[in-house]
Protein backbone atom coordinates (compact mmCIF):
# COMPACT_ATOMS: atom_id res chain seq x y z
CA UNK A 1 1.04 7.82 -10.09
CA UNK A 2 3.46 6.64 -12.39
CA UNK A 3 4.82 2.90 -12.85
CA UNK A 4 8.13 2.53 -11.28
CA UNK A 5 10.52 -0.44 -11.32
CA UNK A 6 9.87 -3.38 -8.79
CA UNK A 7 12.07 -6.65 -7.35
CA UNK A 8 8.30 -7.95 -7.05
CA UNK A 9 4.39 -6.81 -7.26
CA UNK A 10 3.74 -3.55 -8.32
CA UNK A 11 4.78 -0.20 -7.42
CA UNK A 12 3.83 3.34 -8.72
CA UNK A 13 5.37 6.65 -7.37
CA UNK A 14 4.53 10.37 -7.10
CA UNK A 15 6.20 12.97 -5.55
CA UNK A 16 6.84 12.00 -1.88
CA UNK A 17 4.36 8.66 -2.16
CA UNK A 18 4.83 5.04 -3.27
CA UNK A 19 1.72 2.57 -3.41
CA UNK A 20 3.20 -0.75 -3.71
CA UNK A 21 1.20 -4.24 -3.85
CA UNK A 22 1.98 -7.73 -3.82
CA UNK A 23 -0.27 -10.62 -4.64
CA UNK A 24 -3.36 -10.75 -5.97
CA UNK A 25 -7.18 -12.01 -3.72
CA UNK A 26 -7.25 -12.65 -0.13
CA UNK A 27 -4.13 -12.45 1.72
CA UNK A 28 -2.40 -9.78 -0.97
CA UNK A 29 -1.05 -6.85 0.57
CA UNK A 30 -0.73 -2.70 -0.79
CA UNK A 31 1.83 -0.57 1.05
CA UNK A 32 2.02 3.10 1.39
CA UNK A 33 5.44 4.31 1.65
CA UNK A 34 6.79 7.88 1.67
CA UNK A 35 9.39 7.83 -1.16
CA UNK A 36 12.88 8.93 -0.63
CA UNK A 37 14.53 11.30 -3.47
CA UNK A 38 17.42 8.67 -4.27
CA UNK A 39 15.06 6.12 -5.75
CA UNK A 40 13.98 3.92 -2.34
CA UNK A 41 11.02 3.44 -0.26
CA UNK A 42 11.15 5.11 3.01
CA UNK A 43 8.98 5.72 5.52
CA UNK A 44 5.55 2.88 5.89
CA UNK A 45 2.42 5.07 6.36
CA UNK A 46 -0.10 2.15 5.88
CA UNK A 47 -0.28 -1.36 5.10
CA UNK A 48 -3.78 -2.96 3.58
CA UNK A 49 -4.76 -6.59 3.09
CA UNK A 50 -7.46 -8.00 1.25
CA UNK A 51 -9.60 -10.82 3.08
């Protein structure tokens, strides 16, 4: 996955997939998106949270 740009956390694309986290120890989150072609995150496929 590549780095991409992000309002907050940290995101990284490739292809049709965006992992994108926020925070860091218990309570931060990671989101899997599908990513739309014009730049965006689409679809959520999964959220995680560490405890």
């Amino acid at each position: 996955m590549q780095i991409a740009v992000s309002g907050s956390g940290s995101r990284y694309v490739d292809g049709d997939l965006e992992w994108w986290t926020k925070g860091s120890g218990p309570g931060s989150e990671g989101t899997l998106f599908r990513h739309v072609a014009n730049g965006t995150s689409g679809e959520s496929i999964e959220l995680c949270t560490e405890f």
